[in-house]
N, C-alpha and C. Protein backbone atom coordinates (compact mmCIF):
# COMPACT_ATOMS: atom_id res chain seq x y z
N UNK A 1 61.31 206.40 51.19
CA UNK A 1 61.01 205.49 52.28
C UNK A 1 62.32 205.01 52.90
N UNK A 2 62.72 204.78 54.34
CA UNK A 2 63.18 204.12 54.50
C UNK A 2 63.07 202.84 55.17
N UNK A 3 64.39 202.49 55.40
CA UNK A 3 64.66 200.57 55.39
C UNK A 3 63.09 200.26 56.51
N UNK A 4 63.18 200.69 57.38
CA UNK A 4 62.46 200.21 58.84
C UNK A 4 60.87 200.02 57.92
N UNK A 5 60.53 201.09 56.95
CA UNK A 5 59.17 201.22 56.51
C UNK A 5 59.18 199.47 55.88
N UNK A 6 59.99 199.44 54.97
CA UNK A 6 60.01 197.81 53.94
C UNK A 6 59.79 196.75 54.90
N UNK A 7 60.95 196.62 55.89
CA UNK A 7 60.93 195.60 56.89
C UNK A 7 59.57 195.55 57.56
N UNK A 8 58.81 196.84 57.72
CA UNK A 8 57.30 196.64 58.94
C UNK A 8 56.50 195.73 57.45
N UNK A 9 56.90 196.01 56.60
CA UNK A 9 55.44 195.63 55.17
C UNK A 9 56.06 193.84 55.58
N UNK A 10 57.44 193.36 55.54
CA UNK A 10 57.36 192.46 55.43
C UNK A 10 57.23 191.41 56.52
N UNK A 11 56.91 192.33 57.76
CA UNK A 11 56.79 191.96 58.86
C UNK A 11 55.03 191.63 59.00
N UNK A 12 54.70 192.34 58.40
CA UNK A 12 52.66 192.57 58.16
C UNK A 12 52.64 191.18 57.90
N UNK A 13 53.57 190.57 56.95
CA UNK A 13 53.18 189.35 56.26
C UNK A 13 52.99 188.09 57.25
N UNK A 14 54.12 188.31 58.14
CA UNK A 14 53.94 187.35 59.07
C UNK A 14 52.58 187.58 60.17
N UNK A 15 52.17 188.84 60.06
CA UNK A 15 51.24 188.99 61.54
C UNK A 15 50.12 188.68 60.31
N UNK A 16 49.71 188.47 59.16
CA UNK A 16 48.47 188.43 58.22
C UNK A 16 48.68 186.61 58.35
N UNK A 17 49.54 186.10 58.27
CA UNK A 17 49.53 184.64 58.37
C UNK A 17 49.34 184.17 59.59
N UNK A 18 49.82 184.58 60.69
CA UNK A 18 49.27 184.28 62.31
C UNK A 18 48.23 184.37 62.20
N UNK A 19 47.47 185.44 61.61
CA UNK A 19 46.31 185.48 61.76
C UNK A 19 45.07 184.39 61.06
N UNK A 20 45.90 184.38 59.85
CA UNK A 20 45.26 183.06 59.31
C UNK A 20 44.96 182.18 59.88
N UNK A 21 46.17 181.45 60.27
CA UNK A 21 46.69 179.83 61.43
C UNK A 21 45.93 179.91 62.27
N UNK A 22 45.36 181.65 62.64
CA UNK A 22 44.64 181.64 64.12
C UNK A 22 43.04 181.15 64.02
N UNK A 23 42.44 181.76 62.61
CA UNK A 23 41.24 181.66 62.18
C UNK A 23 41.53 179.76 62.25
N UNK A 24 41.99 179.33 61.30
CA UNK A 24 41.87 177.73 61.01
C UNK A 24 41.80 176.97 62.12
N UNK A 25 42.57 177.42 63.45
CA UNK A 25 42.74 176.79 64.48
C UNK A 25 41.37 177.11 65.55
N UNK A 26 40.47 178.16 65.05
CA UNK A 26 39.69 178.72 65.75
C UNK A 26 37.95 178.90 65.48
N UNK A 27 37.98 178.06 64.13
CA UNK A 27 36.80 178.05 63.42
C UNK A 27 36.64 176.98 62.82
N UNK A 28 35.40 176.50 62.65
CA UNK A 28 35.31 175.16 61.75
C UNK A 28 35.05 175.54 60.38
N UNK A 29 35.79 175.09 59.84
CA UNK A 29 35.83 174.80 58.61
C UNK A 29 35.31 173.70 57.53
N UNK A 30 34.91 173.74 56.79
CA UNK A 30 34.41 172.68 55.69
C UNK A 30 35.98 172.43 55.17
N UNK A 31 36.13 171.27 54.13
CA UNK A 31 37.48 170.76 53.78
C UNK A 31 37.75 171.67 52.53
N UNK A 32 36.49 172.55 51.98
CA UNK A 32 36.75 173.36 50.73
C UNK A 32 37.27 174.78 51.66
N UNK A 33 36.45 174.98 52.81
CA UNK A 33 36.92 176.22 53.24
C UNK A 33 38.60 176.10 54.26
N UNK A 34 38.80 174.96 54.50
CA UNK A 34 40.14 174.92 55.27
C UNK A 34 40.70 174.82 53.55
N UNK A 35 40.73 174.38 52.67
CA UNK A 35 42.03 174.32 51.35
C UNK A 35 42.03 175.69 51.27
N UNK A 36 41.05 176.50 51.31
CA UNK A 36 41.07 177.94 50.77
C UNK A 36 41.91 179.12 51.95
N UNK A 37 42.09 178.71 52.89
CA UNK A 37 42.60 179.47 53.63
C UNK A 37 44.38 179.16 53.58
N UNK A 38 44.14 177.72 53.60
CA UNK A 38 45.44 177.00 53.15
C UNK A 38 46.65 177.60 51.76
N UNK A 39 45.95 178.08 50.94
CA UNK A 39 45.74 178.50 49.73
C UNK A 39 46.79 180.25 49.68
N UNK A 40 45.63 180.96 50.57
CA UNK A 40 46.21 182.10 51.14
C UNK A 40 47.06 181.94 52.06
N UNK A 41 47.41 181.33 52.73
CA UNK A 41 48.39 181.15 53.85
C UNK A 41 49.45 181.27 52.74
N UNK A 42 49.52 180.17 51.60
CA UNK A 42 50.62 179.78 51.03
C UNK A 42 51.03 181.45 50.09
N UNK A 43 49.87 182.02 49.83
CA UNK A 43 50.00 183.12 48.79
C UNK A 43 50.51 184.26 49.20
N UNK A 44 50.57 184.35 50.85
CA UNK A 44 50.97 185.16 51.83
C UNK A 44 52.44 184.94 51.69
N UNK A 45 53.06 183.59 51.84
CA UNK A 45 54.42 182.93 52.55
C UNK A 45 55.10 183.73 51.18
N UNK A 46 54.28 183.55 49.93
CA UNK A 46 54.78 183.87 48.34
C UNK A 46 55.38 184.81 48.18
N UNK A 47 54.35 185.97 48.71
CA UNK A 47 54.20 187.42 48.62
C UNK A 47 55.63 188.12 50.01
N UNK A 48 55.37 187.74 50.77
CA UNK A 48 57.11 187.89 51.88
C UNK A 48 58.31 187.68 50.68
N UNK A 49 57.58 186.16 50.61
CA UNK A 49 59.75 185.99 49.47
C UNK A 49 59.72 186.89 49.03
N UNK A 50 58.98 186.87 48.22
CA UNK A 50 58.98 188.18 46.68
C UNK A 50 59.60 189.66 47.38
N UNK A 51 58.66 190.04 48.21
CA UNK A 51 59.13 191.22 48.59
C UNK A 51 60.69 191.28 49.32
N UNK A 52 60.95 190.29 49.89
CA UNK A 52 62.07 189.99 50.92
C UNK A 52 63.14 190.32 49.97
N UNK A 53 63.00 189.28 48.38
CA UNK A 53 64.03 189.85 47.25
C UNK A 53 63.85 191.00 46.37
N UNK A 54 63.00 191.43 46.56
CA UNK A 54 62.27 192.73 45.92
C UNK A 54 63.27 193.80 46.17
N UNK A 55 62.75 194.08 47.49
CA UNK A 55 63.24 195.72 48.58
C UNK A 55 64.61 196.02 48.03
N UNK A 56 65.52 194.95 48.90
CA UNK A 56 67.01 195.50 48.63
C UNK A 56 67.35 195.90 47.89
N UNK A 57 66.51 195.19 46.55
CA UNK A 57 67.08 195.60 44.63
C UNK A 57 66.06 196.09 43.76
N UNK A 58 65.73 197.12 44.61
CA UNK A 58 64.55 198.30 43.87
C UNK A 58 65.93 199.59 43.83
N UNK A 59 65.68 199.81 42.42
CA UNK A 59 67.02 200.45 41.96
C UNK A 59 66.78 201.99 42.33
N UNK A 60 65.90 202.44 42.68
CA UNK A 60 65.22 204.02 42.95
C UNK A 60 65.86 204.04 44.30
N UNK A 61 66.17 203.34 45.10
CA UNK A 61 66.33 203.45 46.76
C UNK A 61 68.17 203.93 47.13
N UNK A 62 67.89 204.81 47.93
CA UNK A 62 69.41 205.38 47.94
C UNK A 62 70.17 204.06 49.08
N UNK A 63 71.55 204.16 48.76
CA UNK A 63 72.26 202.82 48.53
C UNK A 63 71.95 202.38 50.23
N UNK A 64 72.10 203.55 51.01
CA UNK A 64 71.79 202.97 52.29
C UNK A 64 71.13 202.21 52.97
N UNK A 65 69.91 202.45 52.28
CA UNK A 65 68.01 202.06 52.53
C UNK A 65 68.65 200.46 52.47
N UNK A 66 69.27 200.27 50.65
CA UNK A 66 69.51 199.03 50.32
C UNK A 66 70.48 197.92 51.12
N UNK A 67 71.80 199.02 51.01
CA UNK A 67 72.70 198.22 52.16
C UNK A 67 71.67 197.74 53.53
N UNK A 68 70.79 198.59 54.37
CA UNK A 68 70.42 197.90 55.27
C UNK A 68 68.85 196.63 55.40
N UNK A 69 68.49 197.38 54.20
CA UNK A 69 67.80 195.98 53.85
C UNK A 69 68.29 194.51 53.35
N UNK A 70 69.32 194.74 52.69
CA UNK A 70 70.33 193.40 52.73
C UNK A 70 70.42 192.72 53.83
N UNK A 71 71.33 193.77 54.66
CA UNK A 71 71.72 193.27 55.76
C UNK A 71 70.83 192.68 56.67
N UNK A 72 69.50 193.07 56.86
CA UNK A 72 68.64 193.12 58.14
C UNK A 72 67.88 191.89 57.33
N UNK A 73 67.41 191.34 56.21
CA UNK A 73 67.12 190.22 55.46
C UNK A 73 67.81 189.40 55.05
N UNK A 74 69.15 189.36 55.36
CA UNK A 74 70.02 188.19 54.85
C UNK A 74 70.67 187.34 56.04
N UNK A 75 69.93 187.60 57.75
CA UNK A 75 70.41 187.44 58.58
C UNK A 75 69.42 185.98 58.77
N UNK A 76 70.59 184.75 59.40
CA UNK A 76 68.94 183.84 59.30
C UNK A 76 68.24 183.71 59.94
N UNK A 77 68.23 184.68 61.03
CA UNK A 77 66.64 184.49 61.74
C UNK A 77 65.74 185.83 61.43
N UNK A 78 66.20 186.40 60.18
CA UNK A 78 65.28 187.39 60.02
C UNK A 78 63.84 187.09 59.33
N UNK A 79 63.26 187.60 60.07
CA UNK A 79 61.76 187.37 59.45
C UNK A 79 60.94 185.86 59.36
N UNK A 80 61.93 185.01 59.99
CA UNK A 80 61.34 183.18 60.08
C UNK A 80 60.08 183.21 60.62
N UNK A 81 59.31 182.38 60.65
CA UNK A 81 58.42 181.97 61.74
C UNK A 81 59.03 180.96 62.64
């Protein structure tokens, strides 16, 4: 795989959480069904970090992939909302 493939997965994360924010902002909810979406929003934000520190230091990946996943994730407006 390369770098661009990791970056779109951790890019998914942000368009799966828009999408969330979009539902909550767009549907009524009960206070059990807004915590639960709340819930996943947060399990989403989880699942980005993880991967964000994941990619670069998956030891199988030839050094390049890694060098530019560093680079392209250690920038600070990479990947913010």
């Amino acid at each position: 795989m390369d770098a661009e493939e990791f970056l779109n997965i951790i890019s998914e994360c942000d368009v799966l959480r828009e999408d969330i924010d979009e539902v909550r902002e767009r549907v009524s909810l009960t206070p059990s069904e807004g915590t639960k979406l709340a819930k996943a929003s947060g399990h989403v934000d989880k699942a980005k970090s993880v991967l964000t520190d994941l990619f670069p230091t998956i030891r199988s990946l030839e050094e390049e992939v890694k060098e530019t996943l560093s680079e392209e994730l250690s920038e600070p407006d990479a990947f913010t909302d």
